[in-house]
N, C-alpha and C. Protein backbone atom coordinates (compact mmCIF):
# COMPACT_ATOMS: atom_id res chain seq x y z
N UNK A 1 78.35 95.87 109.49
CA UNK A 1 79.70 95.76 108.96
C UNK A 1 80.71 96.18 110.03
N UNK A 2 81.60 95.42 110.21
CA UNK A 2 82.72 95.60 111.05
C UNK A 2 83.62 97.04 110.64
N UNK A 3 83.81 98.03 111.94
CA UNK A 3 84.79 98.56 111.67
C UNK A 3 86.30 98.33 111.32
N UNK A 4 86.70 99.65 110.56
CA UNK A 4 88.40 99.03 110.33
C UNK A 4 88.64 99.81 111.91
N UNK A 5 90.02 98.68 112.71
CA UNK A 5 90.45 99.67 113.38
C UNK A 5 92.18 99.95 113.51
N UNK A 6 92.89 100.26 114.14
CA UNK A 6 94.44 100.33 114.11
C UNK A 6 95.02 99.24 115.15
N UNK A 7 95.94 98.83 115.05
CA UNK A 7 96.70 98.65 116.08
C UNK A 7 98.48 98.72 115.48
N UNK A 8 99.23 99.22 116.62
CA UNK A 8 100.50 99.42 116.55
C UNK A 8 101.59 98.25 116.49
N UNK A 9 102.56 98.77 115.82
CA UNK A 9 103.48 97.32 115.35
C UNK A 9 104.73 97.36 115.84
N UNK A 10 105.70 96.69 114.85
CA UNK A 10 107.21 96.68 115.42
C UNK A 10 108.02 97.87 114.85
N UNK A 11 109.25 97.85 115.70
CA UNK A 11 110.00 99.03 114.60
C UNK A 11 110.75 98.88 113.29
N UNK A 12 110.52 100.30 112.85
CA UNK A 12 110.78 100.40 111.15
C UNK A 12 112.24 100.50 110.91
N UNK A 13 112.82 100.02 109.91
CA UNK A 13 114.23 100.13 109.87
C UNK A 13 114.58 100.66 108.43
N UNK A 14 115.70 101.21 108.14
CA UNK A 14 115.86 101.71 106.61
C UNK A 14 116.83 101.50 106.02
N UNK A 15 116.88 100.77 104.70
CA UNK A 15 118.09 100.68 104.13
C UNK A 15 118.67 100.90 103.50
N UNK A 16 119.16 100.85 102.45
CA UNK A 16 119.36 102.18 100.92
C UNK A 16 120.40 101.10 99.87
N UNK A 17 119.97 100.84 99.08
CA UNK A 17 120.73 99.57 98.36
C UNK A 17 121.50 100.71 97.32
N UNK A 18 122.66 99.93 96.24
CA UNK A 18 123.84 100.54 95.87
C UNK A 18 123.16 101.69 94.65
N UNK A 19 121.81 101.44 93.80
CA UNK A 19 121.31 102.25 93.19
C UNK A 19 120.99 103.33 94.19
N UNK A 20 120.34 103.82 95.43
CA UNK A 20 120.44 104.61 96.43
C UNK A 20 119.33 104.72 97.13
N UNK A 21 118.30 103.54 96.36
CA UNK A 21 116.88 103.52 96.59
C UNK A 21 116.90 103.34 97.91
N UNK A 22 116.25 104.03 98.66
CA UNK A 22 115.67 103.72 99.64
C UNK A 22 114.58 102.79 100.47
N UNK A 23 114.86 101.53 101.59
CA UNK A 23 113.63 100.93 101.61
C UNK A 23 113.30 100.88 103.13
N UNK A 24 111.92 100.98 103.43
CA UNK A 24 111.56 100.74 104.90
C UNK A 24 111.36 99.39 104.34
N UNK A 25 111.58 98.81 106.08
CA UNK A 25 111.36 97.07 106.29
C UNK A 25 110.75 96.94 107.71
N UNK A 26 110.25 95.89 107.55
CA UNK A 26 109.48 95.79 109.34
C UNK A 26 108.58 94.87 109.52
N UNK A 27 107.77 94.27 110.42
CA UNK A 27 106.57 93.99 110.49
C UNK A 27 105.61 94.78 111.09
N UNK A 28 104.01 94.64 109.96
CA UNK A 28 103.33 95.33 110.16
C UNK A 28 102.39 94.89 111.23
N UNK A 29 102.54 93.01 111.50
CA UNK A 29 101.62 92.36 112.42
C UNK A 29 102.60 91.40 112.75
N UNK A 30 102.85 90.64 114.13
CA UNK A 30 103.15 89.49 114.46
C UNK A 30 102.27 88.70 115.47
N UNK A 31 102.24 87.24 114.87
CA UNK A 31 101.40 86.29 114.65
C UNK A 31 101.72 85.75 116.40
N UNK A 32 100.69 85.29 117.09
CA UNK A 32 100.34 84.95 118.22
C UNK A 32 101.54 85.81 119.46
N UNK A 33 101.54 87.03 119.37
CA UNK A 33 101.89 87.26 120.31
C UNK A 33 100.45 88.64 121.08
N UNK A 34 100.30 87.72 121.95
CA UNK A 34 99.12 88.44 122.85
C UNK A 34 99.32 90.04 123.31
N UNK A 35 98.68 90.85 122.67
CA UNK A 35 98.49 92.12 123.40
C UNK A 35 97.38 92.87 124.16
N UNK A 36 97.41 93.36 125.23
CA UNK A 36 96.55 94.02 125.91
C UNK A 36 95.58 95.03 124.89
N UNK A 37 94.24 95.08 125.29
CA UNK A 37 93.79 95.92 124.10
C UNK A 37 92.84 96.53 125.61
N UNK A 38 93.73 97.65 125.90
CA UNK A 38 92.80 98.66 127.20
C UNK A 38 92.16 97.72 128.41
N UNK A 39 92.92 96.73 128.94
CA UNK A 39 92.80 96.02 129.81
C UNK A 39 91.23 95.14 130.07
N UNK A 40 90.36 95.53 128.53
CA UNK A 40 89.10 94.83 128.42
C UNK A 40 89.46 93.45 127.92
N UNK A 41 90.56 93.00 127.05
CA UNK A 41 90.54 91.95 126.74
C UNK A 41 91.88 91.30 125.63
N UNK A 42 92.68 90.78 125.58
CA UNK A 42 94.27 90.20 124.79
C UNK A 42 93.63 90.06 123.52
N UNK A 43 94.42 90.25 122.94
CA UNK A 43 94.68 89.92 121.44
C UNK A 43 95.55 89.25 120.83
N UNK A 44 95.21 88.32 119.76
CA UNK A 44 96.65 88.24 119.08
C UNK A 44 96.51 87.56 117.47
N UNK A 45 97.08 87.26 116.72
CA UNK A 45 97.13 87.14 115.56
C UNK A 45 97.66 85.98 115.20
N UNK A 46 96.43 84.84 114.32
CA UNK A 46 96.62 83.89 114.24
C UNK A 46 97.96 83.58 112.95
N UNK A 47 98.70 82.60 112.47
CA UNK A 47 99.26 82.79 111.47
C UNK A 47 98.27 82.31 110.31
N UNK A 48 98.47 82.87 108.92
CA UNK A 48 97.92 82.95 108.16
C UNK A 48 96.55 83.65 108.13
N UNK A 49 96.36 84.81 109.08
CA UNK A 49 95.54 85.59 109.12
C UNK A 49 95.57 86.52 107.64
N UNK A 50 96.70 87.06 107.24
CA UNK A 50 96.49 87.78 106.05
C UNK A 50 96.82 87.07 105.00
N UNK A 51 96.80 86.45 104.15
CA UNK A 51 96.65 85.11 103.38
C UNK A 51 96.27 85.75 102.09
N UNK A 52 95.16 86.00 102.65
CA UNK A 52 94.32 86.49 101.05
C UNK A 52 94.44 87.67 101.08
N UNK A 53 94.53 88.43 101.99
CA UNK A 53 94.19 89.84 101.75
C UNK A 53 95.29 90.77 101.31
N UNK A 54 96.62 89.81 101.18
CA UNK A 54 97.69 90.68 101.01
C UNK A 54 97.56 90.37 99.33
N UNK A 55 96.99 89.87 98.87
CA UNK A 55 96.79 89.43 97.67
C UNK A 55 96.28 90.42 96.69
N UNK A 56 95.66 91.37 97.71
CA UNK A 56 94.69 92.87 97.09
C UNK A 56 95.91 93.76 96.80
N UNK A 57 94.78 95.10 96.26
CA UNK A 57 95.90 96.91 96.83
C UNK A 57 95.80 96.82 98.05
N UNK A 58 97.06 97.31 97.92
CA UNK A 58 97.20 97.64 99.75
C UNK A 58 98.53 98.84 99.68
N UNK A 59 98.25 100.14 100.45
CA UNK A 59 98.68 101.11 100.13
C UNK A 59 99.55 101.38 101.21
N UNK A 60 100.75 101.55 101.34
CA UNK A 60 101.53 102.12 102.79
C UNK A 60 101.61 103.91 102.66
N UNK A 61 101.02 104.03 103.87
CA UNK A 61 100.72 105.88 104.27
C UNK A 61 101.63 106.16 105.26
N UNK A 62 101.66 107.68 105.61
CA UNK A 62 102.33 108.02 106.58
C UNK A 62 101.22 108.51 107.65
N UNK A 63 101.31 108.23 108.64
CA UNK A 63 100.42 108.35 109.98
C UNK A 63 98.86 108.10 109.35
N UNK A 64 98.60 107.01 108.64
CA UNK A 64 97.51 106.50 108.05
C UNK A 64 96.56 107.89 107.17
N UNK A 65 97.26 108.98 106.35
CA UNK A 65 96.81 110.09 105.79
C UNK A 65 96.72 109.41 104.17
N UNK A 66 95.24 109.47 104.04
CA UNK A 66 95.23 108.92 102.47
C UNK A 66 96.06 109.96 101.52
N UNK A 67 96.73 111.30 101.85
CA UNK A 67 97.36 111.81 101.03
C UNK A 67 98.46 111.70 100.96
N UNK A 68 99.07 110.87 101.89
CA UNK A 68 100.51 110.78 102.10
C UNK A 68 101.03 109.30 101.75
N UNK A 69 101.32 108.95 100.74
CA UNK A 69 101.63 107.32 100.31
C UNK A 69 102.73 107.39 99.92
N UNK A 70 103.32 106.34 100.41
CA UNK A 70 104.46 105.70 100.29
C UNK A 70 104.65 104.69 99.41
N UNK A 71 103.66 103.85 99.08
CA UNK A 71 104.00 102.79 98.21
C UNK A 71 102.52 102.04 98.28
N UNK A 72 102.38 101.19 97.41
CA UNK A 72 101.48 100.60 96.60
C UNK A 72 101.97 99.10 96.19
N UNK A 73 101.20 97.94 96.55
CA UNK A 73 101.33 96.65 96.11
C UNK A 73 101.33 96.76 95.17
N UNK A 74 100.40 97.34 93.71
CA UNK A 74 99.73 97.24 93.18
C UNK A 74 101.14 97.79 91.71
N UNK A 75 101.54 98.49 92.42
CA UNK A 75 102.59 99.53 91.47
C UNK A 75 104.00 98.63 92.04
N UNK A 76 104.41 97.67 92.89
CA UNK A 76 105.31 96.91 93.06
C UNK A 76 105.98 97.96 93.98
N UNK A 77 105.58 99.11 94.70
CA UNK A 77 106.81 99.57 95.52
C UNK A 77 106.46 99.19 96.78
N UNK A 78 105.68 98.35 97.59
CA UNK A 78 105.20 98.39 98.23
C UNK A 78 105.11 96.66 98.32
N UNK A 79 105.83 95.88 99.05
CA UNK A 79 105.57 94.22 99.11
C UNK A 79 105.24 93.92 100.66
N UNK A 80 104.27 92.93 100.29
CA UNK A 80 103.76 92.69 101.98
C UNK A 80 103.96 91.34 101.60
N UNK A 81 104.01 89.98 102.54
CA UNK A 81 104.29 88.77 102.96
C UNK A 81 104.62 88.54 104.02
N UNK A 82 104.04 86.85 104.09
CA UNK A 82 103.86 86.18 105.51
C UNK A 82 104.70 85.35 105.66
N UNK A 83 105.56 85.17 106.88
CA UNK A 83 106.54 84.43 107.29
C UNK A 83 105.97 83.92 108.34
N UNK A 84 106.83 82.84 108.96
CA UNK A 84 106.71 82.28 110.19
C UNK A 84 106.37 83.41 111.70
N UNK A 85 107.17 84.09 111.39
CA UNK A 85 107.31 85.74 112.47
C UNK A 85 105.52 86.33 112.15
N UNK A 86 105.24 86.80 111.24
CA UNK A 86 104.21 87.73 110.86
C UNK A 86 104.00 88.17 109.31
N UNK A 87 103.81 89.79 109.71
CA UNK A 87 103.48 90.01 108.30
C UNK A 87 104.19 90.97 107.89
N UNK A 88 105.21 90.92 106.99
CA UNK A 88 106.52 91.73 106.60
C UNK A 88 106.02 92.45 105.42
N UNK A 89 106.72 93.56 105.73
CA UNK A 89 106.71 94.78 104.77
C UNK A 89 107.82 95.38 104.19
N UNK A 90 107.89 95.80 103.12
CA UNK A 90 109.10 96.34 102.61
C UNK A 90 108.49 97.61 101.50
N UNK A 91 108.70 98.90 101.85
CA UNK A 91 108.56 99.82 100.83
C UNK A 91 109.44 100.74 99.89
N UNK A 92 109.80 100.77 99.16
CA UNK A 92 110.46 101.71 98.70
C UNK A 92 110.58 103.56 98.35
N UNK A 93 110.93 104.17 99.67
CA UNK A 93 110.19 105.29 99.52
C UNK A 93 110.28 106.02 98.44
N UNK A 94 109.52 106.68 97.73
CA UNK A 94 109.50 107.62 96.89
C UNK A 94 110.40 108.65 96.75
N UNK A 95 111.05 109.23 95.56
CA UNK A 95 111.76 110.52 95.65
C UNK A 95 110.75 111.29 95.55
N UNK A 96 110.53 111.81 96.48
CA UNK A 96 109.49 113.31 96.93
C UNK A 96 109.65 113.86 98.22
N UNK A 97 109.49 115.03 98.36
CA UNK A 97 109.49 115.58 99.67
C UNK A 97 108.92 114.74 101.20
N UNK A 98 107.98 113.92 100.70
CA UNK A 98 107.41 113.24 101.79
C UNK A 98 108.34 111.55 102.27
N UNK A 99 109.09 111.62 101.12
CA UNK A 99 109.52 110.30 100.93
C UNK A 99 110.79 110.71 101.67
N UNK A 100 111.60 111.65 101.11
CA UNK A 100 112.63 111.92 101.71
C UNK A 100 112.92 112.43 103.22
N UNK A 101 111.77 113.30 103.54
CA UNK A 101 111.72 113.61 105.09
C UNK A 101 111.04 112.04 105.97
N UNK A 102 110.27 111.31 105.28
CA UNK A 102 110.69 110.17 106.45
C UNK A 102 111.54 109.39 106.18
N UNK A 103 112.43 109.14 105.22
CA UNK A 103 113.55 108.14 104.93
C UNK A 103 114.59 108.73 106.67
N UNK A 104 114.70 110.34 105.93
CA UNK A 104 115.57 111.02 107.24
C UNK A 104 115.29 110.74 108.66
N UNK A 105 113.73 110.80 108.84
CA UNK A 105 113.62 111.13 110.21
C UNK A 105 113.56 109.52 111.16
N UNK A 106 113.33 108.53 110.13
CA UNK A 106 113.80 107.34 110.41
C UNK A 106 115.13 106.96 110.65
N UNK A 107 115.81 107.25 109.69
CA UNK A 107 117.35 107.56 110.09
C UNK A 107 117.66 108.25 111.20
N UNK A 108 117.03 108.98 111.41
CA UNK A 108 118.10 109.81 112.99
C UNK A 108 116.83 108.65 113.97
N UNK A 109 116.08 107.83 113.80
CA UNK A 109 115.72 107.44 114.94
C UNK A 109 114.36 108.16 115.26
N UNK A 110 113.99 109.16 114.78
CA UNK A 110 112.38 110.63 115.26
C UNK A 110 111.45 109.54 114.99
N UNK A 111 111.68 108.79 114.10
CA UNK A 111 110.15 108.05 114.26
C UNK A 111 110.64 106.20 113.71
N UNK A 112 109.92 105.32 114.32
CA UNK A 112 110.70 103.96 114.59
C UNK A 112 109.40 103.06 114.49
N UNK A 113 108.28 103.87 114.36
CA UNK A 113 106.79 102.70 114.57
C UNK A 113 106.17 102.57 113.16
N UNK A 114 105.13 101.88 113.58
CA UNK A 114 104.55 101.21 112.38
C UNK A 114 103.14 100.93 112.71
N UNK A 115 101.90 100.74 111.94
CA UNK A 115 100.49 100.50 112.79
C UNK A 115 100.44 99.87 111.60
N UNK A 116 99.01 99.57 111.60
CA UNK A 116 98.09 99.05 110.30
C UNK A 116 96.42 99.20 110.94
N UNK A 117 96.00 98.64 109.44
CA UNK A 117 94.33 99.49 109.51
C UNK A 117 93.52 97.85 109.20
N UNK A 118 93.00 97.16 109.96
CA UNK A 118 92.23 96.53 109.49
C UNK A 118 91.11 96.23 109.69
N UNK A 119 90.13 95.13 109.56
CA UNK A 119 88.81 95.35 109.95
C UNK A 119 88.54 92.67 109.51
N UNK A 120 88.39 93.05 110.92
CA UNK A 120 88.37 91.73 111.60
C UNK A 120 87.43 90.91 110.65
N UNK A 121 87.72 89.89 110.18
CA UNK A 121 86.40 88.83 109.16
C UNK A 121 86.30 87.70 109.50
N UNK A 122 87.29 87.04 110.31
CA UNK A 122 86.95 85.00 111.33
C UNK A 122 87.73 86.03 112.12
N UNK A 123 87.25 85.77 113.69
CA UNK A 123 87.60 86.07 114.73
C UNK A 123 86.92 85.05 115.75
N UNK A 124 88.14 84.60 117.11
CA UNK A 124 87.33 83.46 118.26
C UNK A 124 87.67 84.76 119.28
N UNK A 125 86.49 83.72 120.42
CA UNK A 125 86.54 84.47 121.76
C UNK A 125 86.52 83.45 122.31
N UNK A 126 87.88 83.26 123.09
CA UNK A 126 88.08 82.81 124.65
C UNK A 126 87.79 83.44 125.85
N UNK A 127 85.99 82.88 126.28
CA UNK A 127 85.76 83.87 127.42
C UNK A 127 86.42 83.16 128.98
N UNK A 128 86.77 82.04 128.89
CA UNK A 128 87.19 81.09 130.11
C UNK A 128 87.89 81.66 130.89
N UNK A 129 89.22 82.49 129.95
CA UNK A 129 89.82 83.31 130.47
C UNK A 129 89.39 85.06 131.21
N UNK A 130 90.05 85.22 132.16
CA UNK A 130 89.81 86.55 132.67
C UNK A 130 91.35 87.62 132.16
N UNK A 131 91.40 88.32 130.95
CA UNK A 131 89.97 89.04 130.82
C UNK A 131 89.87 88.29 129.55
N UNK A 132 88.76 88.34 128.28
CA UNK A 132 88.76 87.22 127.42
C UNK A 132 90.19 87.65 126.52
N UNK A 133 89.68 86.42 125.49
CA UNK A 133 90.86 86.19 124.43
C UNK A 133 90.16 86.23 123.06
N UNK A 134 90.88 87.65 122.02
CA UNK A 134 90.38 87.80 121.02
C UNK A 134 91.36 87.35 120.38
N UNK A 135 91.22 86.32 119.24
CA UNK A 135 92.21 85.60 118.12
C UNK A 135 91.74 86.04 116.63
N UNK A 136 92.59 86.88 116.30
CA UNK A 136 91.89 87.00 114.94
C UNK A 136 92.69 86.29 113.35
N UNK A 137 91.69 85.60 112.85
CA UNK A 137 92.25 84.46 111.89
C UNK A 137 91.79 84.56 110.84
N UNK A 138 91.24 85.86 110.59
CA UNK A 138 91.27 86.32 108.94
C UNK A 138 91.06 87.40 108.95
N UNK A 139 92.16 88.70 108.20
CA UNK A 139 91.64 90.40 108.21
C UNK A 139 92.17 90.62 106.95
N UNK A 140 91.44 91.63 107.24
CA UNK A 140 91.29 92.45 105.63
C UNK A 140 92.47 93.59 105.93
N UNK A 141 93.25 94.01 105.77
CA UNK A 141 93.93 94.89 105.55
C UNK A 141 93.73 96.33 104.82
N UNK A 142 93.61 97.40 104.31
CA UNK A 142 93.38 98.55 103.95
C UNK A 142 94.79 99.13 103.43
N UNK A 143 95.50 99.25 104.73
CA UNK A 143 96.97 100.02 104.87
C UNK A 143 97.83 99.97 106.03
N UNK A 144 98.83 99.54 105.63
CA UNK A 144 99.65 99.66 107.30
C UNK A 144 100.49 101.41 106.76
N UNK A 145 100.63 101.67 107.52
CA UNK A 145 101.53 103.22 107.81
C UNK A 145 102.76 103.09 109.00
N UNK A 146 103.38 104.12 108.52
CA UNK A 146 104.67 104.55 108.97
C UNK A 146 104.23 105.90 110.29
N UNK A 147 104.55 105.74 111.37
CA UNK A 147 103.48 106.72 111.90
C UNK A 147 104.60 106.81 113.17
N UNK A 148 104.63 108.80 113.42
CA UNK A 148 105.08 109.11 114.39
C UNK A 148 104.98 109.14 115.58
N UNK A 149 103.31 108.62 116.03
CA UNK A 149 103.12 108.37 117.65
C UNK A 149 102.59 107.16 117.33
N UNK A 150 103.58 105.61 117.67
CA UNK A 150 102.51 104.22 117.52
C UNK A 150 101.61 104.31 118.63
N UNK A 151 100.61 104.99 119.03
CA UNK A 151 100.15 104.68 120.78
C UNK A 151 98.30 104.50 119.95
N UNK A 152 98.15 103.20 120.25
CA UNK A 152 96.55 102.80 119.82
C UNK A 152 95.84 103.81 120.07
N UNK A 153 95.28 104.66 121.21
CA UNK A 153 94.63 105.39 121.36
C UNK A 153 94.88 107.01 120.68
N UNK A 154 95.47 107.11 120.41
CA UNK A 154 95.91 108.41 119.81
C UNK A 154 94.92 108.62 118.26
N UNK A 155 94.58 108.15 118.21
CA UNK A 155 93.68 108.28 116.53
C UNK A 155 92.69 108.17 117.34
N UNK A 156 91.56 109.06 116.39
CA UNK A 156 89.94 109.27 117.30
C UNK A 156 89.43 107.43 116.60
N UNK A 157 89.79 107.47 115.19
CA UNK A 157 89.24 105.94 114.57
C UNK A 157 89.69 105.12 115.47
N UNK A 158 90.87 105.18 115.75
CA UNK A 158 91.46 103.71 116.91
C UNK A 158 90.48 104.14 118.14
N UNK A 159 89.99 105.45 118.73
CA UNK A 159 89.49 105.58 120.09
C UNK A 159 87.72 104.95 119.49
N UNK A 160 87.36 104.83 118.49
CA UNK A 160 86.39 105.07 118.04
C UNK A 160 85.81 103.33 118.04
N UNK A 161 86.73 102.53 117.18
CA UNK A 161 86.98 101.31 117.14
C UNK A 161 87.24 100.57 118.41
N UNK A 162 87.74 101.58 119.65
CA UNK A 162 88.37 100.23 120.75
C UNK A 162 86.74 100.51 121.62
N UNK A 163 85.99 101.76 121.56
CA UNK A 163 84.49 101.52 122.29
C UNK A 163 83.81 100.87 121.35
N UNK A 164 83.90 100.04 119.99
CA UNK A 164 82.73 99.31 119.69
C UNK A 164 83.27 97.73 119.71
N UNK A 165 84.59 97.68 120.02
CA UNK A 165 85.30 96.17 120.48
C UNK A 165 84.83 96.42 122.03
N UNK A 166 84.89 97.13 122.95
CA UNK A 166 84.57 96.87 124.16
C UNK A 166 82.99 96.36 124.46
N UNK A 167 82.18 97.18 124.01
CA UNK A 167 80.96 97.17 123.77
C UNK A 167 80.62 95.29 123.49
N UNK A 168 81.28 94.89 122.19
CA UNK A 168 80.94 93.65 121.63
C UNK A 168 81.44 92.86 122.86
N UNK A 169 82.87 92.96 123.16
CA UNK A 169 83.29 91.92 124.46
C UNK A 169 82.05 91.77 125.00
N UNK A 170 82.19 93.47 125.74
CA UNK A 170 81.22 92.93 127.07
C UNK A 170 79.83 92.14 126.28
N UNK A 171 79.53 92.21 125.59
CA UNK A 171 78.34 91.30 124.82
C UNK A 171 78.97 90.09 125.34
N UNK A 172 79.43 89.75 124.57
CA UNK A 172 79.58 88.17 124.41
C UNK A 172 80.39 87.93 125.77
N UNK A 173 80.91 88.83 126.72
CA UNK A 173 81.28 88.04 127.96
C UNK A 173 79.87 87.92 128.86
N UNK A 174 78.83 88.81 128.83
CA UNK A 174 77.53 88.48 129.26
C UNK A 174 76.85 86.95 129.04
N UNK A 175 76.62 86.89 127.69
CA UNK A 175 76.42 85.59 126.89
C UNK A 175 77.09 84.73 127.46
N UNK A 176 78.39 84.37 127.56
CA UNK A 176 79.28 83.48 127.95
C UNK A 176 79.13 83.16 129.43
N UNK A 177 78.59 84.28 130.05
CA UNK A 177 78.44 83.78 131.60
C UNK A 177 77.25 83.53 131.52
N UNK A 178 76.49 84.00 131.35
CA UNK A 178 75.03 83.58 131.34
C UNK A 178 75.22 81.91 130.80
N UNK A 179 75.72 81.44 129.68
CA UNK A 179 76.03 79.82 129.15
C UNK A 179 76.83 79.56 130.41
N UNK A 180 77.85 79.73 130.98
CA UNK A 180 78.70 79.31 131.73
C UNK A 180 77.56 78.78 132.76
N UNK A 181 76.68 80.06 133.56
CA UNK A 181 75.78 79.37 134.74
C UNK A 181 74.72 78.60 134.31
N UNK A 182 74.15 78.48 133.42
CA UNK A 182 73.13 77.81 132.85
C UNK A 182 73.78 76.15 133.21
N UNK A 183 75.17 76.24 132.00
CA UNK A 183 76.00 75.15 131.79
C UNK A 183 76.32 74.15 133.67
N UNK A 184 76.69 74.97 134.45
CA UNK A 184 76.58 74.97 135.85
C UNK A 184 75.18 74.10 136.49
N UNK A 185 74.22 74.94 136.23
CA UNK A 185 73.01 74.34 137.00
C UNK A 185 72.62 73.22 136.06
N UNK A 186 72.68 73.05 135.01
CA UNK A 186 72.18 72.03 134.48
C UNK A 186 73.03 70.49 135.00
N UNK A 187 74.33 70.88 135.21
CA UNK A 187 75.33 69.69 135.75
C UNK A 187 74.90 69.74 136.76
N UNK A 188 74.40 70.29 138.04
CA UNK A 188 74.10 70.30 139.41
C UNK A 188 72.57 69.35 139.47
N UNK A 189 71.86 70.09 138.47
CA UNK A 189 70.91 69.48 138.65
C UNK A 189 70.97 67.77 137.98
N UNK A 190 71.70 67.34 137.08
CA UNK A 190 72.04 65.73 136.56
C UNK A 190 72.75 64.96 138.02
N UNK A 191 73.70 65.89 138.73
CA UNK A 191 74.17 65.29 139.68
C UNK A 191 73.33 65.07 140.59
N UNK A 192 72.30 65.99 141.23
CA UNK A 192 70.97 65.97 142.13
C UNK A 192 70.38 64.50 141.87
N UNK A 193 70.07 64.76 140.68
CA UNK A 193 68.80 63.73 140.03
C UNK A 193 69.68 62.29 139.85
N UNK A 194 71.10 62.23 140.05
CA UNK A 194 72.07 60.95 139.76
C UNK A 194 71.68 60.83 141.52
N UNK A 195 72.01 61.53 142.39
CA UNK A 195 71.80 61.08 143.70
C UNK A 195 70.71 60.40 143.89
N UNK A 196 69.60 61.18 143.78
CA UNK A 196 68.10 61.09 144.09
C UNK A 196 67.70 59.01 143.82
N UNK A 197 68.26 59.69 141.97
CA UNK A 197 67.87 57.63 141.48
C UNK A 197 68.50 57.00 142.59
N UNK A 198 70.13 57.04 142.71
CA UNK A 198 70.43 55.88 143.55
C UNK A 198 70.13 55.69 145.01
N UNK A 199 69.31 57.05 145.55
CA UNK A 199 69.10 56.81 146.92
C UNK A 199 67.47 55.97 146.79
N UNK A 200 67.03 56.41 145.81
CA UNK A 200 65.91 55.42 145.43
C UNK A 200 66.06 53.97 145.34
């Protein structure tokens, strides 16, 4: 079974409509724009990757802490959807201590990021390219969060998750060269054997 792992998003913005509710807005993923994932290999996000999965619960946390929630699909404070851009979020924070100290600290600007938690289900590899190309075109989602350091490596799960994506690369970039030279000598040798007939 595939791990869930993190990756970091765009910035969070806040708005407060005339009842006084408070809402974060943002995207939690955007769709084909390539990111470096520790210089082993790009990433990026096909559109209609979350399709179905936003269709589930799906819980928004603060620095991905199952005790710290913000909102819930499930309870309507919490709406995720796919646009042309990616995958948009809108929460309504809670009146509670936790709700109110990040409404604030978003407001002065202290914290501006966003991650999410998922765990990869159709994924391609472009090994042609140096370094390869991971496209992922269907994920499961868990939770995106509101989080004070967006930096991938900073969570032991994200450090935990990017050595068993490296691990798999280098798999399948082995595989891929190994097909690549195979693919090689077998054309060398049709071209050999195309000479050979006609010098015959």
């Amino acid at each position: 079974m595939s791990k869930f792992e993190k990756r970091i998003t765009q910035q969070v913005e806040l708005r407060t409509d005339e009842s006084g509710t408070k809402t974060l807005t943002g995207y939690a993923a955007v769709f084909n724009s390539p990111t470096d994932i520790g210089g082993y290999f790009t990433e990026q996000i096909a559109p209609g990757a979350f399709a179905e999965t936003i269709k589930g619960d799906v819980r928004c946390l603060f620095n991905h802490q199952s005790g710290n929630v913000l909102g819930r699909t499930k309870s309507g404070t919490l709406r995720l959807s796919e646009d042309a851009h990616g995958l948009r979020f809108e929460v309504d924070l809670p009146d509670t201590v936790l709700g109110r100290d990040v409404g604030t600290l978003v407001a002065r600007g202290d914290i501006s990021g966003c991650s999410f938690d998922f765990r990869a289900m159709k994924q391609s590899w472009d090994d042609t390219v140096d370094p390869p190309k991971r496209t992922l075109e269907k994920v499961e989602i868990s939770e995106v969060s509101i989080v004070t350091f967006p930096a991938y490596a900073d969570t032991s799960v994200g450090v935990r998750s990017l050595e068993a994506i490296r691990a798999e690369a280098g798999s399948r970039n082995r595989a891929a060269a190994a097909r690549r030279l195979a693919e090689r000598r077998a054309a060398q040798e049709q071209r050999f054997r195309g000479i050979r007939q006609d010098a015959s």
